[in-house]
PDB file of N, CA and C in Angstrom:
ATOM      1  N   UNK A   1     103.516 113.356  35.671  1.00  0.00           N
ATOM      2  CA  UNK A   1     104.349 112.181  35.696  1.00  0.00           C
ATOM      3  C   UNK A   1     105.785 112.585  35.490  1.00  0.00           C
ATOM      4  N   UNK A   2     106.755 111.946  36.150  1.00  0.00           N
ATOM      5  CA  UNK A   2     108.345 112.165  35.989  1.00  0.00           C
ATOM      6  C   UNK A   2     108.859 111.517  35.079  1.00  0.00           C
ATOM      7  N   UNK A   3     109.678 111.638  34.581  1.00  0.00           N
ATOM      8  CA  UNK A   3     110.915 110.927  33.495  1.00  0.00           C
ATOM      9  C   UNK A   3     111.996 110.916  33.966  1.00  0.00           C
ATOM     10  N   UNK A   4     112.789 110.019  33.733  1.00  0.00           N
ATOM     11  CA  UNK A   4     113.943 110.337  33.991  1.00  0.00           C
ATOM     12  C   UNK A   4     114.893 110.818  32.775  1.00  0.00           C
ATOM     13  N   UNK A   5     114.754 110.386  31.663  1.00  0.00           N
ATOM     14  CA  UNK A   5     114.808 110.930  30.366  1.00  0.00           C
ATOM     15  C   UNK A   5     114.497 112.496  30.078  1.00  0.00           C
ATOM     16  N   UNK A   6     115.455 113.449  29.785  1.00  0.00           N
ATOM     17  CA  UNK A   6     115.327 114.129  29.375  1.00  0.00           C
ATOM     18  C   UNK A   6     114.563 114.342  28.265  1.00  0.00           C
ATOM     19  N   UNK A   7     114.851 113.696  26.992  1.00  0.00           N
ATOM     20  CA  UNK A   7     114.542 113.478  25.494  1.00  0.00           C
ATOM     21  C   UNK A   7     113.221 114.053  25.609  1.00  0.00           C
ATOM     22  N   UNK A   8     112.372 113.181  26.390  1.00  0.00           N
ATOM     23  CA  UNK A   8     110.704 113.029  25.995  1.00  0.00           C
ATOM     24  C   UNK A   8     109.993 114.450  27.057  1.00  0.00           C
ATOM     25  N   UNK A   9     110.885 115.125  27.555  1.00  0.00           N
ATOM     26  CA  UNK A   9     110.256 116.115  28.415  1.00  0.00           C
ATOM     27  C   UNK A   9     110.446 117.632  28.419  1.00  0.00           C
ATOM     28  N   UNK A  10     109.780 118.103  28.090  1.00  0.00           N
ATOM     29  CA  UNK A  10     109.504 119.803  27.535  1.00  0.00           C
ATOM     30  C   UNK A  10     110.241 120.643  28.872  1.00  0.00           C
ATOM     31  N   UNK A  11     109.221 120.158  30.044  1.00  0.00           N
ATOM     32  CA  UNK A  11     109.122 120.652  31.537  1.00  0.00           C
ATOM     33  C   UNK A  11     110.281 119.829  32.467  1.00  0.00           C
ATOM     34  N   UNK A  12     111.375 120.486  33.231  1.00  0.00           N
ATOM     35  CA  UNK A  12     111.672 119.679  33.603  1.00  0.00           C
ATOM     36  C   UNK A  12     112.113 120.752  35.304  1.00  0.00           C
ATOM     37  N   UNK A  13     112.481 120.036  36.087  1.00  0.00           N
ATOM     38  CA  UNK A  13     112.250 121.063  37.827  1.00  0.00           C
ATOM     39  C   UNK A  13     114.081 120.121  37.868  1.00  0.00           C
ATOM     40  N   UNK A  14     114.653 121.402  38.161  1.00  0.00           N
ATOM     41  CA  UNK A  14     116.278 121.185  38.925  1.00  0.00           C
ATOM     42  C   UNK A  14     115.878 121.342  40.354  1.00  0.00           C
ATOM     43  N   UNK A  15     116.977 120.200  41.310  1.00  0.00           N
ATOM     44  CA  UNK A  15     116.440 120.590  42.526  1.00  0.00           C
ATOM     45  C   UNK A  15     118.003 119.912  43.321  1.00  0.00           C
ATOM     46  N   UNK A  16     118.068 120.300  44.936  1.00  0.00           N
ATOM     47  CA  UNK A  16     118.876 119.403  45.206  1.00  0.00           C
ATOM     48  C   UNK A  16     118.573 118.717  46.032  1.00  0.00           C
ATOM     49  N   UNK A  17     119.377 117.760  47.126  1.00  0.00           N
ATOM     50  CA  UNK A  17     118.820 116.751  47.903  1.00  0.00           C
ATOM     51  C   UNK A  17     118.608 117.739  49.112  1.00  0.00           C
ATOM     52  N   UNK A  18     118.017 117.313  49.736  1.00  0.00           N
ATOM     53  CA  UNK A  18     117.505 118.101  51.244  1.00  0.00           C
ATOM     54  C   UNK A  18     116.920 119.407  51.290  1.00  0.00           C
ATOM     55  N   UNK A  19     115.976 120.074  50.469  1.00  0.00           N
ATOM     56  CA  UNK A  19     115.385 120.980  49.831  1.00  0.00           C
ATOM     57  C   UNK A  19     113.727 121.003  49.872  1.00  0.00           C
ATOM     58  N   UNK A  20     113.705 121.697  51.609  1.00  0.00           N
ATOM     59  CA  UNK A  20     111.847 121.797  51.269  1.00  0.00           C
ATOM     60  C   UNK A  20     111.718 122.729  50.411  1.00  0.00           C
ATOM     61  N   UNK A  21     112.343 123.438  49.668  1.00  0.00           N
ATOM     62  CA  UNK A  21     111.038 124.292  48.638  1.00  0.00           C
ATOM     63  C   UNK A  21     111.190 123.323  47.239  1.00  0.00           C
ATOM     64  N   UNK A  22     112.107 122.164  47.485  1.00  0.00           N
ATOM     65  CA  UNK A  22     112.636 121.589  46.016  1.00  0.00           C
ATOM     66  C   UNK A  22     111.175 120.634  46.084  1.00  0.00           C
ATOM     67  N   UNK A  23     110.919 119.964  47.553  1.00  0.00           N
ATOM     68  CA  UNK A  23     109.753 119.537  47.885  1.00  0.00           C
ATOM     69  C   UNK A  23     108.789 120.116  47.050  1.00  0.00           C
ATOM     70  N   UNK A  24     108.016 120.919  47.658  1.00  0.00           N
ATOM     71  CA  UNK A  24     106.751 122.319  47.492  1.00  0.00           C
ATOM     72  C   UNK A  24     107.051 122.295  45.729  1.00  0.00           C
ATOM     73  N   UNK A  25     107.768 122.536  45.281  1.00  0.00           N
ATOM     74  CA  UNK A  25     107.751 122.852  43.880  1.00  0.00           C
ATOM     75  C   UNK A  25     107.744 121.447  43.173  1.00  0.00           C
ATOM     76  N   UNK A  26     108.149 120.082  43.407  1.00  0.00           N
ATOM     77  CA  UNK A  26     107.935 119.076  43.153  1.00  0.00           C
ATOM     78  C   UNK A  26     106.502 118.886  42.822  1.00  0.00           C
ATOM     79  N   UNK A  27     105.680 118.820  44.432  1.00  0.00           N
ATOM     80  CA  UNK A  27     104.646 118.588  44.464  1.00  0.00           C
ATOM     81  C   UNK A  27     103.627 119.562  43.892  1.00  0.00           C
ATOM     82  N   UNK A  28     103.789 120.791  43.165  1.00  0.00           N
ATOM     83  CA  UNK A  28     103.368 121.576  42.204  1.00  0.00           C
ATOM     84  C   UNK A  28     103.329 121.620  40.890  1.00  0.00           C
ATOM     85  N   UNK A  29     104.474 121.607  40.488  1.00  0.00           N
ATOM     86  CA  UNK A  29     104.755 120.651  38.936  1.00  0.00           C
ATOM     87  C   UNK A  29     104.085 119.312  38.914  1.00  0.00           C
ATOM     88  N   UNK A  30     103.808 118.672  39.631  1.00  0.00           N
ATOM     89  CA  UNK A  30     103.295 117.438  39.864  1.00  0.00           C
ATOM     90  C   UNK A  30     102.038 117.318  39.550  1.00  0.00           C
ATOM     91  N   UNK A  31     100.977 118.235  40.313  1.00  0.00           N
ATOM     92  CA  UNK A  31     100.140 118.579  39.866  1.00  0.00           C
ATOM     93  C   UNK A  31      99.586 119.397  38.029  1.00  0.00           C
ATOM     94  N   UNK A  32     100.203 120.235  38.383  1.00  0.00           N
ATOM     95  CA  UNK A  32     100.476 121.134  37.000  1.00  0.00           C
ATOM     96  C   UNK A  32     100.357 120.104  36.101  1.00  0.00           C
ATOM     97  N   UNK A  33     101.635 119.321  36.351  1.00  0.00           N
ATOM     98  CA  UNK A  33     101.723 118.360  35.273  1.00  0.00           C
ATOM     99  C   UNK A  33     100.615 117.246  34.643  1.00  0.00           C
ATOM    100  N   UNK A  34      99.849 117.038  36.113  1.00  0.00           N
ATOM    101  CA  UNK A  34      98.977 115.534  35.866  1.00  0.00           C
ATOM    102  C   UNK A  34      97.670 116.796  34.906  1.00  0.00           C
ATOM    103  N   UNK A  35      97.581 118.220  35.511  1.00  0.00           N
ATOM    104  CA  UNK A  35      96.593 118.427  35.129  1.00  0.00           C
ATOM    105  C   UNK A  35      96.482 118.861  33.384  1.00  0.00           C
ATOM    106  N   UNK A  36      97.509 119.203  33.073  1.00  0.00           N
ATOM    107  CA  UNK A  36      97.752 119.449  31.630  1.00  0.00           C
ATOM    108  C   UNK A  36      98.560 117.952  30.933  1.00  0.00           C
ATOM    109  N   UNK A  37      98.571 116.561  31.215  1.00  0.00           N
ATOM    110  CA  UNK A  37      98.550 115.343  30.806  1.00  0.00           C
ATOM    111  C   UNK A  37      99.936 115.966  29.972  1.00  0.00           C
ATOM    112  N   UNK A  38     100.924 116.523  31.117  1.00  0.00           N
ATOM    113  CA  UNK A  38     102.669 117.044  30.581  1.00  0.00           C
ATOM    114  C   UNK A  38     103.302 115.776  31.417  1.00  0.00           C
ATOM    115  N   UNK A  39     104.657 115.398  30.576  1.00  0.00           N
ATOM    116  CA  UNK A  39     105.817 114.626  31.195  1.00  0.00           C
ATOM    117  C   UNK A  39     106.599 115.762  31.511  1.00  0.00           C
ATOM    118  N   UNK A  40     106.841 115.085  32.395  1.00  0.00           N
ATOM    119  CA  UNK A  40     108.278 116.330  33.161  1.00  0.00           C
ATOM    120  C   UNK A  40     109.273 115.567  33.650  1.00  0.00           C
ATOM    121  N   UNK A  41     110.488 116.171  33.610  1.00  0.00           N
ATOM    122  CA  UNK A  41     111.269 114.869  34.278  1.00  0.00           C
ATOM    123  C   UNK A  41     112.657 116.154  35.463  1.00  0.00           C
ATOM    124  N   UNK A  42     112.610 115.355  37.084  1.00  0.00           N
ATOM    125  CA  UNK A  42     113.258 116.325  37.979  1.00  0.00           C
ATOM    126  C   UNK A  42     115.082 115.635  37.307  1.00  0.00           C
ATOM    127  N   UNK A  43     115.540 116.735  37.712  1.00  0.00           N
ATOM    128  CA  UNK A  43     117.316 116.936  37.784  1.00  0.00           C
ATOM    129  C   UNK A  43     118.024 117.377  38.947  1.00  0.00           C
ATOM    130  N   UNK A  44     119.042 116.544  38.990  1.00  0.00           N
ATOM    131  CA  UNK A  44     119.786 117.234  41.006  1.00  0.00           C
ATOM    132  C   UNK A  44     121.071 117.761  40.117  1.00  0.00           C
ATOM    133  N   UNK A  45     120.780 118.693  40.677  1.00  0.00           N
ATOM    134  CA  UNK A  45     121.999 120.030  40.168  1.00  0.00           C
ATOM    135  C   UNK A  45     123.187 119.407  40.679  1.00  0.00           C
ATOM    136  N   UNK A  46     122.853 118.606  42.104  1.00  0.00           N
ATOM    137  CA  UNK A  46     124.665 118.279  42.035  1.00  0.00           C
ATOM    138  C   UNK A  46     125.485 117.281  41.370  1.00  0.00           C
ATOM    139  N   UNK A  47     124.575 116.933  40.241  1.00  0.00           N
ATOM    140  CA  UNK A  47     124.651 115.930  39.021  1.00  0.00           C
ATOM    141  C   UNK A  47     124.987 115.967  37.925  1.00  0.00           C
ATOM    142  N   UNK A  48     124.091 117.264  37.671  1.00  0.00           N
ATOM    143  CA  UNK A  48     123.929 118.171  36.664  1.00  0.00           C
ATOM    144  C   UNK A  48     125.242 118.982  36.298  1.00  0.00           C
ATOM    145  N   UNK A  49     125.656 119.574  36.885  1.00  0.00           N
ATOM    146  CA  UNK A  49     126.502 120.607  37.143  1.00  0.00           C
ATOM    147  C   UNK A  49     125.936 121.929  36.359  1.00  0.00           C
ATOM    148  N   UNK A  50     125.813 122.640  37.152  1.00  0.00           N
ATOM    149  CA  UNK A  50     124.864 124.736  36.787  1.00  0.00           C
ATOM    150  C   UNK A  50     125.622 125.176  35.416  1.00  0.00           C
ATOM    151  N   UNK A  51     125.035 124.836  34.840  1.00  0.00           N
ATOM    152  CA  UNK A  51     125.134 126.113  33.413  1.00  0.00           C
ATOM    153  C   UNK A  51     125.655 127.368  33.651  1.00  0.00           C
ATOM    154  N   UNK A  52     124.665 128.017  34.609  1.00  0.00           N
ATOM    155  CA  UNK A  52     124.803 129.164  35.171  1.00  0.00           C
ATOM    156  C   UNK A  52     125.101 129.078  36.561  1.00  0.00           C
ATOM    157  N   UNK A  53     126.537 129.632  37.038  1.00  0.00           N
ATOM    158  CA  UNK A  53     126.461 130.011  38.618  1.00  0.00           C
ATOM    159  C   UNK A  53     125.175 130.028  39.853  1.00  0.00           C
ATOM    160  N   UNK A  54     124.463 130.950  38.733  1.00  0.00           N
ATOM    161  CA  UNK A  54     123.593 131.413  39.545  1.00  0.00           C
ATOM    162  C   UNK A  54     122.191 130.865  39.759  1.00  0.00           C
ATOM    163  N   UNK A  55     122.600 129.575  39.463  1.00  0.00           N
ATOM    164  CA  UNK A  55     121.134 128.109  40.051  1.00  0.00           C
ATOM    165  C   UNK A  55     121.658 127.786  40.982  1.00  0.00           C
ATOM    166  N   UNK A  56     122.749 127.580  41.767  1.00  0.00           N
ATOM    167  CA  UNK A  56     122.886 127.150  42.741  1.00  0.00           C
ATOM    168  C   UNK A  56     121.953 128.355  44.104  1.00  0.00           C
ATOM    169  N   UNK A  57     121.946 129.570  43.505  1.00  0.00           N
ATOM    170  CA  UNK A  57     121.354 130.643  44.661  1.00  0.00           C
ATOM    171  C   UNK A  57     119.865 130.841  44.625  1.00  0.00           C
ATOM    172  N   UNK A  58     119.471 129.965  43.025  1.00  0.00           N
ATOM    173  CA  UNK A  58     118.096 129.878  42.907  1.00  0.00           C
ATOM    174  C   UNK A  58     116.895 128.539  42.648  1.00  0.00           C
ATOM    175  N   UNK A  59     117.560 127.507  42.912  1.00  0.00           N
ATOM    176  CA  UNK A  59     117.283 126.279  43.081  1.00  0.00           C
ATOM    177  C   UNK A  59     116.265 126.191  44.309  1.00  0.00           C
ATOM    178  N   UNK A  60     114.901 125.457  44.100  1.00  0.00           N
ATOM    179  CA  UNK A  60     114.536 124.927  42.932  1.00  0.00           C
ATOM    180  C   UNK A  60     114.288 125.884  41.681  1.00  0.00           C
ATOM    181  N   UNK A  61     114.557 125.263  40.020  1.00  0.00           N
ATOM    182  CA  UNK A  61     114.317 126.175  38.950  1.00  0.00           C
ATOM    183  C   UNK A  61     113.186 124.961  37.951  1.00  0.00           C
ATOM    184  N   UNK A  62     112.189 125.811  37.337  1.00  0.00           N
ATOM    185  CA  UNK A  62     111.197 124.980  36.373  1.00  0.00           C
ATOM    186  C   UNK A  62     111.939 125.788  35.266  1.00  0.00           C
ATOM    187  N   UNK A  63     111.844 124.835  34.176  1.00  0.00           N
ATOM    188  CA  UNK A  63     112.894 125.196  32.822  1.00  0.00           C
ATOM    189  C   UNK A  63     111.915 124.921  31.732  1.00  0.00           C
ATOM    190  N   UNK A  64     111.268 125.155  30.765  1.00  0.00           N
ATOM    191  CA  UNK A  64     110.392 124.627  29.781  1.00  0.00           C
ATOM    192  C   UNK A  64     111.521 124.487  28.337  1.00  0.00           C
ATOM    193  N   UNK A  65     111.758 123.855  28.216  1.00  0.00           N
ATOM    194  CA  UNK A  65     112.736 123.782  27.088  1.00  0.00           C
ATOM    195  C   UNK A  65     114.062 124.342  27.033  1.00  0.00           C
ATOM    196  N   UNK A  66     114.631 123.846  28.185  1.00  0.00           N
ATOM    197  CA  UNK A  66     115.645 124.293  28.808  1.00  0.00           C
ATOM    198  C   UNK A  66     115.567 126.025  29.170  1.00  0.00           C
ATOM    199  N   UNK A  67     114.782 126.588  29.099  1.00  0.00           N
ATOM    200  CA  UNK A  67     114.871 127.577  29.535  1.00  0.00           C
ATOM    201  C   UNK A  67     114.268 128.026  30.862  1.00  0.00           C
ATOM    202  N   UNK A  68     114.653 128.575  31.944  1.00  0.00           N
ATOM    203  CA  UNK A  68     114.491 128.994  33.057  1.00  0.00           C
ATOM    204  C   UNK A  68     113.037 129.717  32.917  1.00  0.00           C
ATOM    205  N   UNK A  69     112.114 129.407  33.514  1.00  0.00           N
ATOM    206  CA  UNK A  69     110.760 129.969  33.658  1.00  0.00           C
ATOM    207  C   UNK A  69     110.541 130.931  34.692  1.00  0.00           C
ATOM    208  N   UNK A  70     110.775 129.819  35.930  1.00  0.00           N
ATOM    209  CA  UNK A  70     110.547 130.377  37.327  1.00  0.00           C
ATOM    210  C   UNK A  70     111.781 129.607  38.385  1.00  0.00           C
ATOM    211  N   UNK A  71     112.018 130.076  39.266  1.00  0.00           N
ATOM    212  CA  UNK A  71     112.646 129.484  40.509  1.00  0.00           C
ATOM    213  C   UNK A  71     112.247 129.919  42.138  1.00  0.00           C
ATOM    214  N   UNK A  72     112.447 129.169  42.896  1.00  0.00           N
ATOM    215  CA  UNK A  72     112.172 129.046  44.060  1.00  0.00           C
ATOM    216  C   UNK A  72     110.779 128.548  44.292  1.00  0.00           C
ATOM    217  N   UNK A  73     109.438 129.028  43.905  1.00  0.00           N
ATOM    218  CA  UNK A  73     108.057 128.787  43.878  1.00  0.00           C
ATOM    219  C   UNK A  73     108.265 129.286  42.229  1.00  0.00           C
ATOM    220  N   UNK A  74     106.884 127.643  41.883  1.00  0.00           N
ATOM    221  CA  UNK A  74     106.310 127.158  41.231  1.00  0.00           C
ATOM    222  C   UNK A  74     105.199 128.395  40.641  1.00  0.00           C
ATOM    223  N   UNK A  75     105.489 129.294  39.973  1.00  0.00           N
ATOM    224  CA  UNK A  75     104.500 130.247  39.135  1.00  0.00           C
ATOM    225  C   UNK A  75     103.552 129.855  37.987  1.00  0.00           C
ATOM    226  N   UNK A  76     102.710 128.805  38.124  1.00  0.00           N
ATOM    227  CA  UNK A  76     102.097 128.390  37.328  1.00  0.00           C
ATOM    228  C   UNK A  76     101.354 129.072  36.176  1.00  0.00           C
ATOM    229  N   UNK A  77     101.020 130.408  36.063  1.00  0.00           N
ATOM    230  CA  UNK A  77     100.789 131.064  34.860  1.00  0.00           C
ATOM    231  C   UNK A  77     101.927 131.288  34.309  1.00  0.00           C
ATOM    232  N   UNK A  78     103.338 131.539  34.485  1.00  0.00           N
ATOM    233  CA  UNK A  78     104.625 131.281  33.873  1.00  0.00           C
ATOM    234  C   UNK A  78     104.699 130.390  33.186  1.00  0.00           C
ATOM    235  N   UNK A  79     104.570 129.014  34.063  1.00  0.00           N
ATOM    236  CA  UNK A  79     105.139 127.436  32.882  1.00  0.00           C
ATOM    237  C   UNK A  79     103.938 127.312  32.336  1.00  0.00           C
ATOM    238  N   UNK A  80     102.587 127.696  32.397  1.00  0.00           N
ATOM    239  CA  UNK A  80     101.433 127.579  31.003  1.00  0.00           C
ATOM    240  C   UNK A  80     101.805 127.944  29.933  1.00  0.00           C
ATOM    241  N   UNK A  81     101.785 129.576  30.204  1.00  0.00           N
ATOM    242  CA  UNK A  81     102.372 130.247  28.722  1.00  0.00           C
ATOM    243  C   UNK A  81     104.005 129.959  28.377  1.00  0.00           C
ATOM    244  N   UNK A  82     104.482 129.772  28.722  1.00  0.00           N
ATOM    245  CA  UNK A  82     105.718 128.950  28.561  1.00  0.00           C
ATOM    246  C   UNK A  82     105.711 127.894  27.296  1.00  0.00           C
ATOM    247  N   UNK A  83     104.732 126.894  28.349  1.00  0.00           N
ATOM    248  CA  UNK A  83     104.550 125.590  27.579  1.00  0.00           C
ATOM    249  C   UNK A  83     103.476 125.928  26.232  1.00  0.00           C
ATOM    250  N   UNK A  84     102.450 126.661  26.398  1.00  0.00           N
ATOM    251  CA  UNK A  84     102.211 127.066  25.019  1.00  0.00           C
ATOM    252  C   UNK A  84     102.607 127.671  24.211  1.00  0.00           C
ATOM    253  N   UNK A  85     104.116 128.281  24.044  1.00  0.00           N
ATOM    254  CA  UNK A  85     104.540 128.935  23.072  1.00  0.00           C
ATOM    255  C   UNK A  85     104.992 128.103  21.991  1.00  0.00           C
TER     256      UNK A  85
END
């Protein structure tokens, strides 16, 4: 499930508009998410504005507590152990 709220969400996917892999990784976290009963909530970087330079060259990024996990494809043994630490 998405949030739009940051606050309530551990997991959250940066992405921008017109972005099939922002797609593909959407619809992965999506899953991920329904299957471990996680809130996640997406962010458009051109909203956001990059912390780091270097999300704009690696967008889409999954972040588990603000921290960068994975980018481009969705590495799902990454954001597990991630999210269980």
């Amino acid at each position: 499930m998405s949030e739009s709220s940051s606050a309530a969400a551990r997991l959250e996917l940066v992405t921008i508009p017109d972005c099939r892999l922002c797609d593909r990784a959407r619809e992965a976290l999506t899953r991920l998410a329904e299957q471990r009963g996680q809130v996640w909530a997406e962010r458009d970087l051109t909203e956001l504005g990059a912390p780091d330079p270097m999300w704009w060259e690696q967008v889409p990024l999954v972040l588990v507590e603000g921290q960068v996990v994975c980018y481009w494809d969705v590495d799902e043994s990454a954001v597990v152990a991630a999210l269980e630490r």
